[in-house]
N, C-alpha and C. Protein backbone atom coordinates (compact mmCIF):
# COMPACT_ATOMS: atom_id res chain seq x y z
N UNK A 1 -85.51 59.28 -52.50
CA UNK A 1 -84.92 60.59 -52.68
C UNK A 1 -85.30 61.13 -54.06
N UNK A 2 -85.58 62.47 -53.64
CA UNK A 2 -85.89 63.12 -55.69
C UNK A 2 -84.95 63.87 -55.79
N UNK A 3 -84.92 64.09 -56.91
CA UNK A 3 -84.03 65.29 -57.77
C UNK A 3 -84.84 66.47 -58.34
N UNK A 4 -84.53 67.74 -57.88
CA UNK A 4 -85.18 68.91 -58.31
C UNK A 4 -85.07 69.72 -59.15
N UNK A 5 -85.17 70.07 -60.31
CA UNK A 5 -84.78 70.54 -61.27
C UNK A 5 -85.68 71.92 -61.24
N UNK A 6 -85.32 73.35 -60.93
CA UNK A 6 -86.38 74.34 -61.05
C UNK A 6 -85.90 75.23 -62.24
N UNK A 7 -86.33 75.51 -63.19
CA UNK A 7 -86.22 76.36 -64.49
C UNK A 7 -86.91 77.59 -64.55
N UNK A 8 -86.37 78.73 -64.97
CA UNK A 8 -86.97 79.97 -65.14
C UNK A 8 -86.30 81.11 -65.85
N UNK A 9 -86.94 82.21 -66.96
CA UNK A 9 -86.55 82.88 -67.26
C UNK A 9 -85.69 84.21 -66.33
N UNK A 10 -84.49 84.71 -67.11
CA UNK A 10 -84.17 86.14 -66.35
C UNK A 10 -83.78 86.90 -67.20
N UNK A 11 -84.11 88.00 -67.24
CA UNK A 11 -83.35 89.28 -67.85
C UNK A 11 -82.06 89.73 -67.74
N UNK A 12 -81.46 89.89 -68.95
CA UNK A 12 -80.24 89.79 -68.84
C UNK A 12 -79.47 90.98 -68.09
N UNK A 13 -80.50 91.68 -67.71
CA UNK A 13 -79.75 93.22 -67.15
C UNK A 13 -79.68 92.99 -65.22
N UNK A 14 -81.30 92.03 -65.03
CA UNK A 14 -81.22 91.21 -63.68
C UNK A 14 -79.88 90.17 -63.57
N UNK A 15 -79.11 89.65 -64.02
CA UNK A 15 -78.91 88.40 -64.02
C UNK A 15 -78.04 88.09 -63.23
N UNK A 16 -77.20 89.59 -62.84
CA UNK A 16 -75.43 89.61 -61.59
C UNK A 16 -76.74 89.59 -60.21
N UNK A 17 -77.65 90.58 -60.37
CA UNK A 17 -78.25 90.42 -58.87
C UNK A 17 -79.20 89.26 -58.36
N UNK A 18 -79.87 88.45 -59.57
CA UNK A 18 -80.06 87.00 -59.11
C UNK A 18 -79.11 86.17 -58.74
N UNK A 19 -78.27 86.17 -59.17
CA UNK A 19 -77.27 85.10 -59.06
C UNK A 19 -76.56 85.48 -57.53
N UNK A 20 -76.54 86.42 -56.93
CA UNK A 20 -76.21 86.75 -55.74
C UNK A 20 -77.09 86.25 -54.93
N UNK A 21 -78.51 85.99 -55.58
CA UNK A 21 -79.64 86.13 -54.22
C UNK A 21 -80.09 84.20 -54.27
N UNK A 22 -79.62 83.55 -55.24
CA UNK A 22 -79.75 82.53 -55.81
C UNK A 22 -78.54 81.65 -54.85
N UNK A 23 -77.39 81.92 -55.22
CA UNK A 23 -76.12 81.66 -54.09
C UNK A 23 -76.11 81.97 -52.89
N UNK A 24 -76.81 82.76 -52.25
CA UNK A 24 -77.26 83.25 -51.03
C UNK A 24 -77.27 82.06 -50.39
N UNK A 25 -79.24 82.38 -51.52
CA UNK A 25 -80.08 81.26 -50.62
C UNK A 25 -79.46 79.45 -50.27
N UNK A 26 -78.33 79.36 -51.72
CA UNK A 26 -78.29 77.92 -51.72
C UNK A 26 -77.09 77.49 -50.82
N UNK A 27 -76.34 78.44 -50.07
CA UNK A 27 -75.49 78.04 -49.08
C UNK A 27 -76.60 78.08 -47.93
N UNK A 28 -77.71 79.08 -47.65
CA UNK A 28 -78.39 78.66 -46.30
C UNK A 28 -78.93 77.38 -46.42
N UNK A 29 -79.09 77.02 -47.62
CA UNK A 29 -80.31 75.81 -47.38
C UNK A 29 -79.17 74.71 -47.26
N UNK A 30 -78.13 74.32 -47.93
CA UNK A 30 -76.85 73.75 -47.71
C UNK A 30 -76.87 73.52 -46.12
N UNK A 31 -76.55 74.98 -45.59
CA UNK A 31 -76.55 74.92 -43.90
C UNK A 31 -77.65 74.66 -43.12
N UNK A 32 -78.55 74.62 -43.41
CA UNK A 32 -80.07 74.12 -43.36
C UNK A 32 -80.30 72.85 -43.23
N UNK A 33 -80.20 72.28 -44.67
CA UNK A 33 -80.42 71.41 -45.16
C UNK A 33 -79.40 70.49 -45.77
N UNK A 34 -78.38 70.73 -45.72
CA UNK A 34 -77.07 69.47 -46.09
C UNK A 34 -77.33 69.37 -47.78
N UNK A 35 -78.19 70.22 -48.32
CA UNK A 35 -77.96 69.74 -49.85
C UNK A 35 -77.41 70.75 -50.87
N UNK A 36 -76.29 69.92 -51.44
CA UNK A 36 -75.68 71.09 -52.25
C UNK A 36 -76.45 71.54 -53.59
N UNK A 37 -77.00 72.90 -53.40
CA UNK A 37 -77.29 73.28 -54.88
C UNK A 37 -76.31 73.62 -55.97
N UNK A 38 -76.97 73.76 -57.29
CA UNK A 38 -76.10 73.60 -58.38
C UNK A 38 -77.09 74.99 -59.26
N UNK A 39 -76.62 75.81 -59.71
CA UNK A 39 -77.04 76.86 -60.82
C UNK A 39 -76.57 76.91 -61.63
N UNK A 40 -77.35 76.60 -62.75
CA UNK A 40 -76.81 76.56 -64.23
C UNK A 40 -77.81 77.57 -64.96
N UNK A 41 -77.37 77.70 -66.76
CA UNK A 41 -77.56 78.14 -67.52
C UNK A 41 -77.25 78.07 -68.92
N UNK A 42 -78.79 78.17 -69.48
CA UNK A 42 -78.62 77.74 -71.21
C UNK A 42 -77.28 78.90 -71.64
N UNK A 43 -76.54 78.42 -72.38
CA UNK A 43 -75.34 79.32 -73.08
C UNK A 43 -76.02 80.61 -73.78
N UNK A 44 -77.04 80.48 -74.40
CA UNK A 44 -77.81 81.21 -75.12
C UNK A 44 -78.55 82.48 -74.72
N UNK A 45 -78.61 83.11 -75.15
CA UNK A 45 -79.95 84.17 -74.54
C UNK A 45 -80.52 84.72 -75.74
N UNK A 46 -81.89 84.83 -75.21
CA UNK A 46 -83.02 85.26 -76.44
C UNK A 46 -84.30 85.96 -75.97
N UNK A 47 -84.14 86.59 -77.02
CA UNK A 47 -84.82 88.49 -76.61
C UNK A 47 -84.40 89.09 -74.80
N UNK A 48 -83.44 88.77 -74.93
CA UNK A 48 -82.64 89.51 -73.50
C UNK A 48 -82.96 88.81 -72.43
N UNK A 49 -83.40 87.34 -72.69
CA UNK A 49 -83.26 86.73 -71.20
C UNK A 49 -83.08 85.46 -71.44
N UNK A 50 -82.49 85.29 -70.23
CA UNK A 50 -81.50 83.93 -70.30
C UNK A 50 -82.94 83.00 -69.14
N UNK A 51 -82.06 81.54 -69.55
CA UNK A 51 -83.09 80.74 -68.92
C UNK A 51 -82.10 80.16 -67.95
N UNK A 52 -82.40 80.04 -66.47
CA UNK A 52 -81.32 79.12 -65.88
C UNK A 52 -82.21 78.01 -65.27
N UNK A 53 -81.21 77.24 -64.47
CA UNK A 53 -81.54 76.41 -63.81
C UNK A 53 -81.16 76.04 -62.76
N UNK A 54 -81.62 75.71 -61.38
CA UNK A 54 -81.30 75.34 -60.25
C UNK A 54 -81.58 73.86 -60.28
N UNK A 55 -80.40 72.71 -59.64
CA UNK A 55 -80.57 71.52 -59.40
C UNK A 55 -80.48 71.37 -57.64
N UNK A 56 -80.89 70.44 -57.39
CA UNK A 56 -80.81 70.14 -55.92
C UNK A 56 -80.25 68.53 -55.84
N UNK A 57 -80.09 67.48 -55.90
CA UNK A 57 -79.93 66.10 -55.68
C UNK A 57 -80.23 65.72 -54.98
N UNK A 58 -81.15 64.23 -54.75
CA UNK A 58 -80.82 63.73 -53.46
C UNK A 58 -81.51 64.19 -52.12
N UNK A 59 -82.76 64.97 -52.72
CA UNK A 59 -83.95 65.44 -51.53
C UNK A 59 -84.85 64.84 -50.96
N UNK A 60 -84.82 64.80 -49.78
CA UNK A 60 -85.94 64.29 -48.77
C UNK A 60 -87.53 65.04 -49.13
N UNK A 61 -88.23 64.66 -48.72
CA UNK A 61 -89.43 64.96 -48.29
C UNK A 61 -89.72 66.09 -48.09
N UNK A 62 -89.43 66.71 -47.09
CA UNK A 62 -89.44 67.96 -46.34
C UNK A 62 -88.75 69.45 -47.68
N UNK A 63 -87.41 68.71 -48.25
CA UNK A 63 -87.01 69.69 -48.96
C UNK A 63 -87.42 71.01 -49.78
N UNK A 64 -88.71 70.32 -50.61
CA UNK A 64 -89.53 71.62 -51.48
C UNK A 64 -90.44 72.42 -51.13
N UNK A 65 -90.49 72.01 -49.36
CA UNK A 65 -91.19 73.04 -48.68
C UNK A 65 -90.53 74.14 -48.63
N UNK A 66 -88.93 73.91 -47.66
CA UNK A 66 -87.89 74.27 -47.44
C UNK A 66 -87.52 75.50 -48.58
N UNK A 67 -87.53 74.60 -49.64
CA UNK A 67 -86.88 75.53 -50.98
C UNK A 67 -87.95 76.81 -51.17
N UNK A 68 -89.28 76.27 -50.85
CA UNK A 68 -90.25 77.55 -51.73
C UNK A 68 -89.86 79.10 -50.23
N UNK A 69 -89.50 78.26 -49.27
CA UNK A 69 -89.85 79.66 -48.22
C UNK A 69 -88.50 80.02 -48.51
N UNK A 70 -87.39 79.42 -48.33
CA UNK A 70 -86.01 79.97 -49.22
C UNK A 70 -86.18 80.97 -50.17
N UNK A 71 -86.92 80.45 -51.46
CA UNK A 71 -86.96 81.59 -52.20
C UNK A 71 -87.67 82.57 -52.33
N UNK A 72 -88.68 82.15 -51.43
CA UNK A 72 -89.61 83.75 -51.14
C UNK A 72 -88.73 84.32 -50.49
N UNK A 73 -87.87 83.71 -49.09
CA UNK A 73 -87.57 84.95 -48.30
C UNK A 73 -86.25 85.67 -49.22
N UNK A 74 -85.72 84.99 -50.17
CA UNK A 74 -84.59 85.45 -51.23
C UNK A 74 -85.14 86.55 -51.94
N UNK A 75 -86.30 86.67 -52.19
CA UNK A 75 -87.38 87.47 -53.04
C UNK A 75 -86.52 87.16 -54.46
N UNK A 76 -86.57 85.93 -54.76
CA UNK A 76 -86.13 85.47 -56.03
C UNK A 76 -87.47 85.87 -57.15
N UNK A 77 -88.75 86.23 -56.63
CA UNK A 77 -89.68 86.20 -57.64
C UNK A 77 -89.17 87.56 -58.19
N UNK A 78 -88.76 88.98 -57.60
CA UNK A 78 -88.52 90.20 -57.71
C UNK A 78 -87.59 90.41 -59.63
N UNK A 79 -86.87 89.40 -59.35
CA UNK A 79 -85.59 89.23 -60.00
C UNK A 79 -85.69 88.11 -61.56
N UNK A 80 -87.03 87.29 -61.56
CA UNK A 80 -87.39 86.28 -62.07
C UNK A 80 -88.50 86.83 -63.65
N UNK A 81 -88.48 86.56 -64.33
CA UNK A 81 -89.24 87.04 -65.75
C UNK A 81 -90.44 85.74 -65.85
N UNK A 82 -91.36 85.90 -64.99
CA UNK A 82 -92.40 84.93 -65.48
C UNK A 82 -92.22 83.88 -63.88
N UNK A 83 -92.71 82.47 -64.36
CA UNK A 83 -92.84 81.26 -63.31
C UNK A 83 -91.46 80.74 -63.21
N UNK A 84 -91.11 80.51 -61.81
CA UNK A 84 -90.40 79.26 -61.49
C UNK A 84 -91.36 77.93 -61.62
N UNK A 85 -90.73 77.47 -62.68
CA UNK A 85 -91.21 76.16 -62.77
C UNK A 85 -90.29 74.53 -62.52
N UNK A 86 -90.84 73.97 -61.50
CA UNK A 86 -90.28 72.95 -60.86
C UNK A 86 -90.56 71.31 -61.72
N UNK A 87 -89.49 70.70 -61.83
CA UNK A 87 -89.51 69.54 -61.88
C UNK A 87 -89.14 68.62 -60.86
N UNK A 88 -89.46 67.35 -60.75
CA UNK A 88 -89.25 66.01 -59.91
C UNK A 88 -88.97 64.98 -60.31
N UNK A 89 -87.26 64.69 -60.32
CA UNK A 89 -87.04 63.37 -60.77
C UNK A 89 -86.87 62.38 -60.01
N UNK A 90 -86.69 60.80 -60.07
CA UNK A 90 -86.25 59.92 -59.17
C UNK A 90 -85.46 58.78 -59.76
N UNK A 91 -84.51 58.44 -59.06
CA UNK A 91 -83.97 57.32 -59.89
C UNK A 91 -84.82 56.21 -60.49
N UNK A 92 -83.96 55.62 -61.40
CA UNK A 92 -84.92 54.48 -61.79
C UNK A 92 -84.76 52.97 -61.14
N UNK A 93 -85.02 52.18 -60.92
CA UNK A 93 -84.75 51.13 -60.20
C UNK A 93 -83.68 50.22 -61.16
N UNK A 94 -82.93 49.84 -60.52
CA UNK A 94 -82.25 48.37 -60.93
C UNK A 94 -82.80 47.28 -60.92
N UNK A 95 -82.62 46.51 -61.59
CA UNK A 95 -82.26 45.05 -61.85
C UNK A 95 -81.19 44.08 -61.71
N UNK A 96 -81.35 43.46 -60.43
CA UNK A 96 -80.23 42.65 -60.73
C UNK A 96 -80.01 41.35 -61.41
C-alpha cells in the first residue's frame, strides 16, 4: 500500500472555490474508492497563495489512476497556480 501526498500552489482569492471542488471530488473517490482523503494547508501564505495539500493513505495500485481522472473531471487544474505535484510514500518494514 502507498501513501499519496499531492502538493500545490493556490491563490488566495481561488481558495473557498477549490476547496469545494477538492471535497467534492474526495467524497466521490471515498465512494469510489473506500479511501478517505485528507486536505491540508501550510498556515502561511506568500505573495497571495497558499500551498495545500491532499493526503490519501493506504492506496492500492489502481488508486493514482483513479485520482488523476478525479481531478481532471473536478477541473482542479482551473483553480490550481502552477503543477500538482505528487509524492509516494510506503511504509518502512519492521524488524522483529
Amino acid at each position: 500500500m502507498n501513501d499519496l501526498y499531492i502538493y500545490y500552489k493556490v491563490r488566495e482569492a481561488d481558495a473557498p472555490a477549490l476547496a469545494l471542488r477538492v471535497r467534492a471530488m474526495q467524497e466521490r473517490l471515498h465512494g469510489e474508492r473506500h479511501v478517505f482523503g485528507q486536505l491540508k494547508r501550510r498556515p502561511d501564505t506568500k505573495d497571495g497563495l497558499q500551498t495545500w495539500m491532499e493526503v490519501y493513505p493506504a492506496t492500492n495500485a489502481a488508486f493514482e489512476a483513479a485520482l488523476a481522472v478525479a481531478a481532471q473531471d473536478a477541473a482542479l487544474s482551473e483553480l490550481i497556480a502552477g503543477v500538482r505535484h505528487t509524492e509516494i510514500f510506503t511504509d518502512l518494514d519492521t524488524c522483529a
